[in-house]
PDB file of N, CA and C in Angstrom:
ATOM      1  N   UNK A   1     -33.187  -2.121 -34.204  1.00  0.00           N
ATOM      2  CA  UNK A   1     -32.924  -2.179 -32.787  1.00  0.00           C
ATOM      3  C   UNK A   1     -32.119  -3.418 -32.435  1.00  0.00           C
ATOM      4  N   UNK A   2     -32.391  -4.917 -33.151  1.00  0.00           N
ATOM      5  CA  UNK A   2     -31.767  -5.676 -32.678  1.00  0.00           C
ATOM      6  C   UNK A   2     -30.091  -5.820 -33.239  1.00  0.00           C
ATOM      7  N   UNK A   3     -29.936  -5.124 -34.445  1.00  0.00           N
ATOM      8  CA  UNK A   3     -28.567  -5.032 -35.003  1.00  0.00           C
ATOM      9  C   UNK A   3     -28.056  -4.315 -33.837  1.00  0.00           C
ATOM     10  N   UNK A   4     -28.368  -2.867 -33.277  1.00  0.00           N
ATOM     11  CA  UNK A   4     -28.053  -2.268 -32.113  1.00  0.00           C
ATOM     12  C   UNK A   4     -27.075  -2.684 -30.883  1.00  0.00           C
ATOM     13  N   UNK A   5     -28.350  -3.625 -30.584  1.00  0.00           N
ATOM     14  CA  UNK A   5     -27.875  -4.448 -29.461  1.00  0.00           C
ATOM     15  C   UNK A   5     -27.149  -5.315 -29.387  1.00  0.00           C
ATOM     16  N   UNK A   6     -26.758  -6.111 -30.855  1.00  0.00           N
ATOM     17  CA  UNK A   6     -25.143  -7.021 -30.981  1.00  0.00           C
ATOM     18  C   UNK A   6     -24.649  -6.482 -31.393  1.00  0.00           C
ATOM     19  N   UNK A   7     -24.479  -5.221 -31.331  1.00  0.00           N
ATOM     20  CA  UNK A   7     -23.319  -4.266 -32.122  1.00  0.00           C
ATOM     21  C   UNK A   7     -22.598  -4.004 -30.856  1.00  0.00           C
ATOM     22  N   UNK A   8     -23.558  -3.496 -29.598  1.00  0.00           N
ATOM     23  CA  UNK A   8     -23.361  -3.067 -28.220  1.00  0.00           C
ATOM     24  C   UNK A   8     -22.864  -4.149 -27.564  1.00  0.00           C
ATOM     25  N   UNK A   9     -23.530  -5.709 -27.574  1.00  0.00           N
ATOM     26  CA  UNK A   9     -22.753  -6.594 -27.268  1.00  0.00           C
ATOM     27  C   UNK A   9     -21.595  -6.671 -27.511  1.00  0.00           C
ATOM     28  N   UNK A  10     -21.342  -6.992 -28.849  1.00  0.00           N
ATOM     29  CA  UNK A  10     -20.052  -7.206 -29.475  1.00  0.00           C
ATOM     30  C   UNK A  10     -19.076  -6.189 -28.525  1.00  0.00           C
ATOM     31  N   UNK A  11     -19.355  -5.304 -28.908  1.00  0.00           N
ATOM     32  CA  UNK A  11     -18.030  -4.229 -28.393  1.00  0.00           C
ATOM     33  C   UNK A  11     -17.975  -4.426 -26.803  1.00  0.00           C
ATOM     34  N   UNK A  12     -19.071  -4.917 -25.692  1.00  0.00           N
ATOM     35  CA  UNK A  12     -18.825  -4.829 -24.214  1.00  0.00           C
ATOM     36  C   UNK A  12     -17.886  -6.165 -24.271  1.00  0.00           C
ATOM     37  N   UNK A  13     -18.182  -6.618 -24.905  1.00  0.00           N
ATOM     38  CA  UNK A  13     -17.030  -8.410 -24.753  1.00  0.00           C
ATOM     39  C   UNK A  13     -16.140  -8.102 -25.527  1.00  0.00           C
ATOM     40  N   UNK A  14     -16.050  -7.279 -26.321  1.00  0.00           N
ATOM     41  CA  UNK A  14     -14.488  -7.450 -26.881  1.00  0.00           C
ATOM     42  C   UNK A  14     -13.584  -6.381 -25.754  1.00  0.00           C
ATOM     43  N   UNK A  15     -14.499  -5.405 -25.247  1.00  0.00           N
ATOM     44  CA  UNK A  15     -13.542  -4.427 -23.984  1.00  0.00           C
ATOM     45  C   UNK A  15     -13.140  -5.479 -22.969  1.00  0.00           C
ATOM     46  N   UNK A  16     -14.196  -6.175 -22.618  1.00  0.00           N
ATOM     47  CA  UNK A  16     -14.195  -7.263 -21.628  1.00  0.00           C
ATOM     48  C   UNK A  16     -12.934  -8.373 -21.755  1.00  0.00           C
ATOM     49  N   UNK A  17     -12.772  -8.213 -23.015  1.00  0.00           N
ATOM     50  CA  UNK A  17     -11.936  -9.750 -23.428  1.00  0.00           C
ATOM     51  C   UNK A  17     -10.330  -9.049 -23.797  1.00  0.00           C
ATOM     52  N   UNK A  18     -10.072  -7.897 -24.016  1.00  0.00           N
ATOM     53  CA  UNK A  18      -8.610  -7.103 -24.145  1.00  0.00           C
ATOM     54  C   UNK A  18      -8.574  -6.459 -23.017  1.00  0.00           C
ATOM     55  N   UNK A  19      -9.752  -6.238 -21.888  1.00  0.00           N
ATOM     56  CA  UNK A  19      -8.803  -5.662 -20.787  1.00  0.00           C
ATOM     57  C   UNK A  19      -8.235  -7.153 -19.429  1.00  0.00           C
ATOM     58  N   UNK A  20      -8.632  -7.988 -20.240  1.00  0.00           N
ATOM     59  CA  UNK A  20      -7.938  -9.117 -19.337  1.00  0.00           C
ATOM     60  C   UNK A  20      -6.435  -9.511 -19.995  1.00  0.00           C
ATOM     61  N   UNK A  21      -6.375  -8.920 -21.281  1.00  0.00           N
ATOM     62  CA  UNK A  21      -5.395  -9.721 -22.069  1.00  0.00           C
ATOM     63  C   UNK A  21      -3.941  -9.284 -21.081  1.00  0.00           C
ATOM     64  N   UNK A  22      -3.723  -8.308 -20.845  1.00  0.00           N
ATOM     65  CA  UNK A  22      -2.458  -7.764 -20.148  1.00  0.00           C
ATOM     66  C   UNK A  22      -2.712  -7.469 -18.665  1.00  0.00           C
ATOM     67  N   UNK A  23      -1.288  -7.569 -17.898  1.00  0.00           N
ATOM     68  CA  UNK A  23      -1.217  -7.622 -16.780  1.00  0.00           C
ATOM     69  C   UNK A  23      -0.845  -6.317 -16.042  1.00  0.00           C
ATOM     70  N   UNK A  24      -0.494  -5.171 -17.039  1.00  0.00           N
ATOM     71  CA  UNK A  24      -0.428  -3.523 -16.652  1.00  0.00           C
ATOM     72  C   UNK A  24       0.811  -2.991 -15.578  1.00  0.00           C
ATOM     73  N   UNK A  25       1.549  -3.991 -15.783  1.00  0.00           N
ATOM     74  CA  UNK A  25       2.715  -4.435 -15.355  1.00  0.00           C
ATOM     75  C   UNK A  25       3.826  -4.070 -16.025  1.00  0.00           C
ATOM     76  N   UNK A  26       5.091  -3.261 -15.767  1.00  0.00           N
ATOM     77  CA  UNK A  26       5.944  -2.970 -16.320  1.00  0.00           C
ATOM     78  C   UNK A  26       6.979  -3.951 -16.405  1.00  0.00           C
ATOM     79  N   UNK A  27       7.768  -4.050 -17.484  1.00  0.00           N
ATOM     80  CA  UNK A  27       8.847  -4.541 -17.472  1.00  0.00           C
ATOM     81  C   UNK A  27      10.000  -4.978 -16.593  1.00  0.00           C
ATOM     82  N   UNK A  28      10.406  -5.823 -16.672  1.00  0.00           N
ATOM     83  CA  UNK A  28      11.918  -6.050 -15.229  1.00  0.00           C
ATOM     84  C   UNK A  28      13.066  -4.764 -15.426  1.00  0.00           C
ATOM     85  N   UNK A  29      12.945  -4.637 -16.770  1.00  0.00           N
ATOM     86  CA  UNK A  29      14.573  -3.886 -16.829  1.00  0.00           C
ATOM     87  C   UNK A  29      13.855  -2.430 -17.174  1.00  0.00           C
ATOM     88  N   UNK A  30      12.885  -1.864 -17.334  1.00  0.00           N
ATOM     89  CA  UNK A  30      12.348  -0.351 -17.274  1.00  0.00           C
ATOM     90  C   UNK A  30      11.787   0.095 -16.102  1.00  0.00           C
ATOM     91  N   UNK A  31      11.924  -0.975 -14.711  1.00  0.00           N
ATOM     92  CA  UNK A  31      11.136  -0.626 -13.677  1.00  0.00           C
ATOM     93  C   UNK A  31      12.369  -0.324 -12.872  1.00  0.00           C
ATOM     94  N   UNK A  32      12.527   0.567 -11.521  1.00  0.00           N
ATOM     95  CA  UNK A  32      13.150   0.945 -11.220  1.00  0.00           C
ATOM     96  C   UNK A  32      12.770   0.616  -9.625  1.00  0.00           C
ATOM     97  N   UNK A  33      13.466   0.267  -8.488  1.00  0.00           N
ATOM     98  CA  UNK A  33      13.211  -0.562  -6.920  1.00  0.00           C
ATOM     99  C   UNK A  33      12.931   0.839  -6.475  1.00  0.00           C
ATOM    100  N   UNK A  34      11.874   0.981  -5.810  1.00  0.00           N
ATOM    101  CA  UNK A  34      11.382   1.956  -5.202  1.00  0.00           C
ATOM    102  C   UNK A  34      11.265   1.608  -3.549  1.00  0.00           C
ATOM    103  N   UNK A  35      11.672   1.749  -2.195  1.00  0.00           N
ATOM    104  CA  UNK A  35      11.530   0.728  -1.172  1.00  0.00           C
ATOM    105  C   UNK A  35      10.315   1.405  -0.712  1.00  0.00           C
ATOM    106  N   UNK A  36      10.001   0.254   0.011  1.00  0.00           N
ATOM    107  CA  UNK A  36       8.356   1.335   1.182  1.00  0.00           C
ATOM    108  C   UNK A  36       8.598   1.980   1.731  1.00  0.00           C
ATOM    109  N   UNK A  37       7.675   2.893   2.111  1.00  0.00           N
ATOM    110  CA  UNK A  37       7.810   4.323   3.176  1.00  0.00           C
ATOM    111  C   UNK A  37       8.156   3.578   4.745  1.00  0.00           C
ATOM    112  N   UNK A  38       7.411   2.429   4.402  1.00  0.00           N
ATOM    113  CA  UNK A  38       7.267   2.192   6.360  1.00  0.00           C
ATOM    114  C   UNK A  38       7.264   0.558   5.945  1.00  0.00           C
ATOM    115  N   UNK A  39       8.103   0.032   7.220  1.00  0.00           N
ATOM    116  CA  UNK A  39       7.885  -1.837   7.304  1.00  0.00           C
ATOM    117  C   UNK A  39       6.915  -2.099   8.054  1.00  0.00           C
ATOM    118  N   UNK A  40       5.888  -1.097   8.889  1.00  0.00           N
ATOM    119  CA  UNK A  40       5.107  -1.346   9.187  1.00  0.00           C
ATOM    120  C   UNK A  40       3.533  -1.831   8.596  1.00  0.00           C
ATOM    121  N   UNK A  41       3.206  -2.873   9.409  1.00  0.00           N
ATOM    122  CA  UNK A  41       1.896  -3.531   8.874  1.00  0.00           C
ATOM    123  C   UNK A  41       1.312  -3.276   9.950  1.00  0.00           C
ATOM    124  N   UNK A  42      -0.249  -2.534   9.709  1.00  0.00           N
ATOM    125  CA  UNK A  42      -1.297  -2.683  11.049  1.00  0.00           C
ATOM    126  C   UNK A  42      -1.884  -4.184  11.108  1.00  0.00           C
ATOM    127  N   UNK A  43      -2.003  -4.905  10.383  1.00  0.00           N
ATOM    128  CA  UNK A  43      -2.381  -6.170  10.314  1.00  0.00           C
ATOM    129  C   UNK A  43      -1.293  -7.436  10.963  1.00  0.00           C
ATOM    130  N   UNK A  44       0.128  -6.677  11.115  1.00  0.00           N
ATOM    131  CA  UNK A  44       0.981  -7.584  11.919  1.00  0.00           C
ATOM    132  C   UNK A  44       0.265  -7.327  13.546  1.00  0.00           C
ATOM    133  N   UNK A  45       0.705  -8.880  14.536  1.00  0.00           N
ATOM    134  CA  UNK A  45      -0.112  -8.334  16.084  1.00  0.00           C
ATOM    135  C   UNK A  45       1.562  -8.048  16.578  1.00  0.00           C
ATOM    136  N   UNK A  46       2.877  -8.532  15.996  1.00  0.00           N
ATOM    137  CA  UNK A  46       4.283  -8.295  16.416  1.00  0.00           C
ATOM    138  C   UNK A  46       4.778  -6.676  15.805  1.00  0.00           C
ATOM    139  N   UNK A  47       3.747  -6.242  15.018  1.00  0.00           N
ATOM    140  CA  UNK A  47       4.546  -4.976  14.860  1.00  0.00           C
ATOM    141  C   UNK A  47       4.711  -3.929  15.624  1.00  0.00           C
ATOM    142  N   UNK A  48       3.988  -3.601  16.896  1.00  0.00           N
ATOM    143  CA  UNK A  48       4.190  -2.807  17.491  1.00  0.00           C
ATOM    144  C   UNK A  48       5.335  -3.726  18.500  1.00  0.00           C
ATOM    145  N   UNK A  49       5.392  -4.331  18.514  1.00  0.00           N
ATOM    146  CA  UNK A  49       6.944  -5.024  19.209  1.00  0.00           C
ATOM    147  C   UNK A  49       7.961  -4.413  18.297  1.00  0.00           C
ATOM    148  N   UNK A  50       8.206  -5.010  17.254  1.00  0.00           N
ATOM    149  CA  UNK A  50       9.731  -5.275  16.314  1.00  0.00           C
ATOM    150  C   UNK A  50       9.812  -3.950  15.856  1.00  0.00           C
ATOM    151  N   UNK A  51       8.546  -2.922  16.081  1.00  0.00           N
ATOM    152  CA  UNK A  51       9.323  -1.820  15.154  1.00  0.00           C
ATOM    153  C   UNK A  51       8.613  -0.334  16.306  1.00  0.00           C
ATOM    154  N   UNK A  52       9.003   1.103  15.767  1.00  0.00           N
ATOM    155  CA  UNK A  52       8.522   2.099  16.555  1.00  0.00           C
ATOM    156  C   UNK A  52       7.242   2.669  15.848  1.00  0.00           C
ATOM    157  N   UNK A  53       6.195   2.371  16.540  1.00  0.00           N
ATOM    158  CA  UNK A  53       4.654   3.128  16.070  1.00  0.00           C
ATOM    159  C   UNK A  53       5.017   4.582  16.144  1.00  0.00           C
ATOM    160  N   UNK A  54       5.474   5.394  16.687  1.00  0.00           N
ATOM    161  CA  UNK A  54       5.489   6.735  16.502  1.00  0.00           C
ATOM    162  C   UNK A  54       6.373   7.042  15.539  1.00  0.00           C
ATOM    163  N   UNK A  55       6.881   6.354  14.414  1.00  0.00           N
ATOM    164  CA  UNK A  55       7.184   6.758  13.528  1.00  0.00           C
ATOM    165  C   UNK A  55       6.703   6.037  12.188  1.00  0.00           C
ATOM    166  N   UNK A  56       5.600   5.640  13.088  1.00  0.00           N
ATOM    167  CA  UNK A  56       4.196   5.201  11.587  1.00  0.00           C
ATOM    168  C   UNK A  56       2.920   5.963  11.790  1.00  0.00           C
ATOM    169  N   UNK A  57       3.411   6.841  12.795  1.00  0.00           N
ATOM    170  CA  UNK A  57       2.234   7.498  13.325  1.00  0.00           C
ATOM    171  C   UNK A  57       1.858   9.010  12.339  1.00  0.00           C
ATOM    172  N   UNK A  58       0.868   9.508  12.071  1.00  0.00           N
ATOM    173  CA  UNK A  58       0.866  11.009  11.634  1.00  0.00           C
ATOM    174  C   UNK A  58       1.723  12.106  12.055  1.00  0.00           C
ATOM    175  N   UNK A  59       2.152  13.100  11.856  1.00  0.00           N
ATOM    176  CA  UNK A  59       3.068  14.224  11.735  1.00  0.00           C
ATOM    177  C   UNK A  59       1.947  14.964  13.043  1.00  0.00           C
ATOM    178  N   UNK A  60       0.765  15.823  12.489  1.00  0.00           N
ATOM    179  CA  UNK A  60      -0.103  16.374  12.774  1.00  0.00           C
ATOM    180  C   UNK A  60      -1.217  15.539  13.892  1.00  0.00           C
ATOM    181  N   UNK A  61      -1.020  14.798  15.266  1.00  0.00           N
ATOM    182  CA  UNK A  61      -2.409  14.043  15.624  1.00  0.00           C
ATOM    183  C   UNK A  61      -4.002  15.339  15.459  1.00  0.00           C
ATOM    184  N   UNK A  62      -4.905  14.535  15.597  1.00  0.00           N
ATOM    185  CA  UNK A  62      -5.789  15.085  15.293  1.00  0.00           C
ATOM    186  C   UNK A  62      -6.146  15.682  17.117  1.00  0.00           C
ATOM    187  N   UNK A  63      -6.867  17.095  16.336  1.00  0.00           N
ATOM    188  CA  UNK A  63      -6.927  17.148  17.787  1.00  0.00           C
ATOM    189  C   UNK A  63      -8.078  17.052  18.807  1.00  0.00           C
ATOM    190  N   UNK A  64      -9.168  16.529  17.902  1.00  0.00           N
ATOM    191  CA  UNK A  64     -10.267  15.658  18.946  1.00  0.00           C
ATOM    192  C   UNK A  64      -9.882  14.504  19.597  1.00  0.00           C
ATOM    193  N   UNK A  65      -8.462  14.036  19.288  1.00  0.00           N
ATOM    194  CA  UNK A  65      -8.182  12.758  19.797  1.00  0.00           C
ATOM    195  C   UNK A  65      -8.081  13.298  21.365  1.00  0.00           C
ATOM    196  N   UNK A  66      -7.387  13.890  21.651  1.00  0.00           N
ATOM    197  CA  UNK A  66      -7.287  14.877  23.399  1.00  0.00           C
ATOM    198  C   UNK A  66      -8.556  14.761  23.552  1.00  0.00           C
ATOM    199  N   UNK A  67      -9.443  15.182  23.296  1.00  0.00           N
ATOM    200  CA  UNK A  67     -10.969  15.095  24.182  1.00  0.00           C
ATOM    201  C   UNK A  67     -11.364  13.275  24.310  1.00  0.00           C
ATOM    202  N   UNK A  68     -11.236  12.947  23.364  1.00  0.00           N
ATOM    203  CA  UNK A  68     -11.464  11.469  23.815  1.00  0.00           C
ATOM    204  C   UNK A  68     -10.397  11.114  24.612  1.00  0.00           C
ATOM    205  N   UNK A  69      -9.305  11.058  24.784  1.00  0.00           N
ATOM    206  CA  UNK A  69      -8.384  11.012  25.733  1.00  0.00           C
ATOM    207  C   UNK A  69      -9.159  11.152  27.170  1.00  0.00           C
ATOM    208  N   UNK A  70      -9.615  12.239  27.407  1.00  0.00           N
ATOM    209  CA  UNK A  70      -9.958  12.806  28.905  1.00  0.00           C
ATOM    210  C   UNK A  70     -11.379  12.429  29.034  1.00  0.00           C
ATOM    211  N   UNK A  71     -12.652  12.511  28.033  1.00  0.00           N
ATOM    212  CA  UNK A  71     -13.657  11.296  28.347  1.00  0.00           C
ATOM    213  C   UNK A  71     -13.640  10.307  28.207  1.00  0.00           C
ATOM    214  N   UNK A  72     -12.535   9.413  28.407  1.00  0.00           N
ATOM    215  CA  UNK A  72     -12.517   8.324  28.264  1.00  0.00           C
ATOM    216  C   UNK A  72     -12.908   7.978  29.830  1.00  0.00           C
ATOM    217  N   UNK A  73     -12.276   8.419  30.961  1.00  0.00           N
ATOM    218  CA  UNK A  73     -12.648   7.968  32.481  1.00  0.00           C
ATOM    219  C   UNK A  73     -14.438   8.202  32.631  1.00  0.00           C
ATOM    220  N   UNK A  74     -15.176   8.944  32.043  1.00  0.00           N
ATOM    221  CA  UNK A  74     -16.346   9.472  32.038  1.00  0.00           C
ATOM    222  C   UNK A  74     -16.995   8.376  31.358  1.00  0.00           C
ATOM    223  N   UNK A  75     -16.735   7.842  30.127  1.00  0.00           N
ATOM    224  CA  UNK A  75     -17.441   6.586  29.325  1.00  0.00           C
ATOM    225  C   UNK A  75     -17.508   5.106  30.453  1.00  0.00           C
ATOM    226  N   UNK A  76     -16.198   4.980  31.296  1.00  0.00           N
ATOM    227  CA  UNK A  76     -16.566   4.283  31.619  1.00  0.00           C
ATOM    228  C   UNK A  76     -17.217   4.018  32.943  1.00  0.00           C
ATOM    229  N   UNK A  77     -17.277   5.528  33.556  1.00  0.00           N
ATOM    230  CA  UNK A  77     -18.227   5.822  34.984  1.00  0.00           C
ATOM    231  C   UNK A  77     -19.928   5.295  34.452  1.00  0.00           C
ATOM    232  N   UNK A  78     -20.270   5.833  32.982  1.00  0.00           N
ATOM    233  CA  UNK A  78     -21.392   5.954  32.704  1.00  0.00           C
ATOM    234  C   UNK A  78     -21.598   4.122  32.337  1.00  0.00           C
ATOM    235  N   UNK A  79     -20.590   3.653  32.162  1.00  0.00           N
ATOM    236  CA  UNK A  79     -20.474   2.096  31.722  1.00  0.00           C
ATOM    237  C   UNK A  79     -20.895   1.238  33.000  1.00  0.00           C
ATOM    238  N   UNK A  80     -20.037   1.716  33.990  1.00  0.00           N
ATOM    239  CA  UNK A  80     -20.057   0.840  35.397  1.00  0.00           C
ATOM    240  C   UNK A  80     -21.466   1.094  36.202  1.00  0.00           C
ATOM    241  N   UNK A  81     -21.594   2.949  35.798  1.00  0.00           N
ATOM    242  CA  UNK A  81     -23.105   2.954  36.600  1.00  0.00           C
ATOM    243  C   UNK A  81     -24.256   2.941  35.802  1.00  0.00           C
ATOM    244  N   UNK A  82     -24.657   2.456  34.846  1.00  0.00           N
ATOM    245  CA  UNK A  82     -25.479   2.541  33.947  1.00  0.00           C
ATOM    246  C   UNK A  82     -26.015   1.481  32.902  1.00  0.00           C
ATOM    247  N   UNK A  83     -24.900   1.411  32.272  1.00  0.00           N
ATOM    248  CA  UNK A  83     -25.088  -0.076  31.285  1.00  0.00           C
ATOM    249  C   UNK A  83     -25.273  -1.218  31.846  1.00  0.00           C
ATOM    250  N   UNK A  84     -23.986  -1.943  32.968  1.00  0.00           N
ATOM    251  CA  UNK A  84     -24.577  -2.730  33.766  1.00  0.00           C
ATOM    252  C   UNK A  84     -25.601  -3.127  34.518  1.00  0.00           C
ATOM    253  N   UNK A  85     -25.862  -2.008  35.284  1.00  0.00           N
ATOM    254  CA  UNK A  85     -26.658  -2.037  36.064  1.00  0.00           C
ATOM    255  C   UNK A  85     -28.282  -2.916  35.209  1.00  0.00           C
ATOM    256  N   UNK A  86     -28.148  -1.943  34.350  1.00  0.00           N
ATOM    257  CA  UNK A  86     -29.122  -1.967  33.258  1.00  0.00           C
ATOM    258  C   UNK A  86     -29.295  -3.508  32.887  1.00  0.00           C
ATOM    259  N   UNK A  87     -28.259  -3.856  32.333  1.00  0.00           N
ATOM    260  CA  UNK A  87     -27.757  -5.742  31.931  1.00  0.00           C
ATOM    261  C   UNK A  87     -28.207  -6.539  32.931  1.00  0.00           C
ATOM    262  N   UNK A  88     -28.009  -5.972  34.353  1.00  0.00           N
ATOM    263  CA  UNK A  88     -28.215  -7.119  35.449  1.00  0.00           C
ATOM    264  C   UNK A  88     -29.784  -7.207  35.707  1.00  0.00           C
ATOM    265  N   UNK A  89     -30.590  -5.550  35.477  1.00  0.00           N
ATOM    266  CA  UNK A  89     -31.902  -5.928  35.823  1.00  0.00           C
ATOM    267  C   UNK A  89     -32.606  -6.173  34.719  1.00  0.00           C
ATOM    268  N   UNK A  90     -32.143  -6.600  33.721  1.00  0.00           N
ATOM    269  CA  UNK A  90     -32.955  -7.028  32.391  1.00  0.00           C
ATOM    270  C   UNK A  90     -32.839  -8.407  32.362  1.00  0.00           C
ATOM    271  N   UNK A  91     -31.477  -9.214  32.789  1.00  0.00           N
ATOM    272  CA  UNK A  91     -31.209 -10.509  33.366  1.00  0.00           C
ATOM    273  C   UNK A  91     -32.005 -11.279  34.095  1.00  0.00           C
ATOM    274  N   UNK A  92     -32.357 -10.112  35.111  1.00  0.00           N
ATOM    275  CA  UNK A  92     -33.067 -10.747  36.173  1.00  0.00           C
ATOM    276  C   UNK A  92     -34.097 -10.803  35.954  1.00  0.00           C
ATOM    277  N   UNK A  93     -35.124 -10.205  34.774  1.00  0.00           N
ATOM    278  CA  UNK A  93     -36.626 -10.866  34.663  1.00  0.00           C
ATOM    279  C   UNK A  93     -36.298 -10.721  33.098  1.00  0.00           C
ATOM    280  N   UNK A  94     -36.165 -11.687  32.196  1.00  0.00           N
ATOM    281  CA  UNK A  94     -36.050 -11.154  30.720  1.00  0.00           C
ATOM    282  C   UNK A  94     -37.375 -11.533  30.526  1.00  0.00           C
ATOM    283  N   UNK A  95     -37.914 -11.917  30.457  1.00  0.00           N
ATOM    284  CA  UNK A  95     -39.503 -11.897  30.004  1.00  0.00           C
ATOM    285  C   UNK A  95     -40.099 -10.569  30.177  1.00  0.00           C
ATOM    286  N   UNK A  96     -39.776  -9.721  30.932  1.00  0.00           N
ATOM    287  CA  UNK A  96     -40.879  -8.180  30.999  1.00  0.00           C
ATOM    288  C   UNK A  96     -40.019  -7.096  29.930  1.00  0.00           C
ATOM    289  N   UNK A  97     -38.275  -7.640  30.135  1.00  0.00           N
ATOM    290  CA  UNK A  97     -36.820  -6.735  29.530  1.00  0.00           C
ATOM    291  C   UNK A  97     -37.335  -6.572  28.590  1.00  0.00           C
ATOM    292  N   UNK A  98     -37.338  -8.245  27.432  1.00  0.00           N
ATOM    293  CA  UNK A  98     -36.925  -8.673  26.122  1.00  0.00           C
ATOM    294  C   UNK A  98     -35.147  -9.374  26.257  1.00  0.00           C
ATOM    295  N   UNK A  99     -35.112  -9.852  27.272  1.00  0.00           N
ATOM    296  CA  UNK A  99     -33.120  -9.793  27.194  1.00  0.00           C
ATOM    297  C   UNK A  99     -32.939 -11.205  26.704  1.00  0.00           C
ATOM    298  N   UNK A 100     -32.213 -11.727  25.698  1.00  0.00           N
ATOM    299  CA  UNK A 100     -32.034 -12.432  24.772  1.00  0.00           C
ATOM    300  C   UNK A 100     -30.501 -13.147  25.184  1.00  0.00           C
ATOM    301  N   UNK A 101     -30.629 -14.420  24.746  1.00  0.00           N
ATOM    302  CA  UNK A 101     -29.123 -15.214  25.002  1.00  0.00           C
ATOM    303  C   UNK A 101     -27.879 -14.229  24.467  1.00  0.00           C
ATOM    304  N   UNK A 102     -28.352 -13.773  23.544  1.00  0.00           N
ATOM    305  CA  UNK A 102     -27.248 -12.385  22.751  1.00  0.00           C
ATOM    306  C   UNK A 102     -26.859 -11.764  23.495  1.00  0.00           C
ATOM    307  N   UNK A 103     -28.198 -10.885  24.816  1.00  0.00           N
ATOM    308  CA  UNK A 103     -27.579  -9.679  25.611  1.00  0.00           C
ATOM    309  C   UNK A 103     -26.808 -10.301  26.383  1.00  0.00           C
ATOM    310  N   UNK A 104     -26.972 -11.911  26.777  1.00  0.00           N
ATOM    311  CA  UNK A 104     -26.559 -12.637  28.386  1.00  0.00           C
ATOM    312  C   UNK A 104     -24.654 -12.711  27.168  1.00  0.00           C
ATOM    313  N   UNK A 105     -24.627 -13.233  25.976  1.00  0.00           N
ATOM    314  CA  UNK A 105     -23.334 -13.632  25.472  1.00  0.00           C
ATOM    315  C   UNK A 105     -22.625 -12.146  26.097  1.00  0.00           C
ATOM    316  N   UNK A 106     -23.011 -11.128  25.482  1.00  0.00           N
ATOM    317  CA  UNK A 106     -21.896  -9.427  25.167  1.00  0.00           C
ATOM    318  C   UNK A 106     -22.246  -9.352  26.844  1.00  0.00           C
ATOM    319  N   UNK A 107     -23.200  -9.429  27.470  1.00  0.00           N
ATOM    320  CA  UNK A 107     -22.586  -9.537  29.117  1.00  0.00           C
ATOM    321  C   UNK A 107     -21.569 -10.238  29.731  1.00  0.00           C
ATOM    322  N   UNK A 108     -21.935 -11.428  29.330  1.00  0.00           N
ATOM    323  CA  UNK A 108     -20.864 -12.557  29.836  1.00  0.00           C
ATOM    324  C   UNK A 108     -19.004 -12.001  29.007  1.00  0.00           C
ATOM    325  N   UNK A 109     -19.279 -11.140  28.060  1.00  0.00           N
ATOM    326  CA  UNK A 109     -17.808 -10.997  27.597  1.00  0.00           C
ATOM    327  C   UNK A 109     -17.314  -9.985  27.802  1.00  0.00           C
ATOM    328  N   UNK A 110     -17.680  -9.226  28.721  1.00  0.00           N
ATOM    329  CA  UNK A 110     -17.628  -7.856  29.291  1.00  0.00           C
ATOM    330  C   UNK A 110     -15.978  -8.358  30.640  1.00  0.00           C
ATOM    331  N   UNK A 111     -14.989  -7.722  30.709  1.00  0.00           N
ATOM    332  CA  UNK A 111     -13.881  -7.942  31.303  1.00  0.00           C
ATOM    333  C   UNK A 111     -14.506  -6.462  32.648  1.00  0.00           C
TER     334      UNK A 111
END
């Protein structure tokens, strides 16, 4: 059993130790310039400036996006009459609520 197990060693560190050896990287002169599909970056905050989102956009939109589209005025009826309301009278006695400096922070950052 214990020959086994440095036999099993041996071989996980030697996989371990040749798959670092190379960089899996082709050559300069067998590789061929391929350009990107898109110069767009979602991680740029200037890319929807410098370049056109509807042509980084999908072919096909999805089409639950339309229903969120049109409840969107409804999320925030239920926001203005409901959640708040809710925030202000949990504010006003947090000892009976439970309302925590946390709920008073995401209140206070509410636009």
């Amino acid at each position: 059993m214990r020959v086994l197990s440095w036999t099993v060693g041996i071989a996980m560190l030697t996989m371990v130790a040749t798959g670092c050896a190379t960089t899996g990287q082709q050559g300069a002169d067998d590789k061929e310039y391929t350009p990107p599909l898109s110069i767009y970056n979602i991680l740029d905050s200037t890319a929807l400036v410098y370049s056109d989102p509807v042509a980084g956009s999908a072919i096909n939109d999805h089409p639950l996006r339309w229903l969120g589209f049109l409840s969107h005025p409804l999320g925030h009826a239920v926001d203005y009459g409901v959640n708040r309301p809710m925030y202000t009278l949990g504010g006003s006695i947090p000892y009976l609520f439970g309302y925590t400096a946390e709920d008073s922070l995401l209140d206070s950052q509410r636009r």
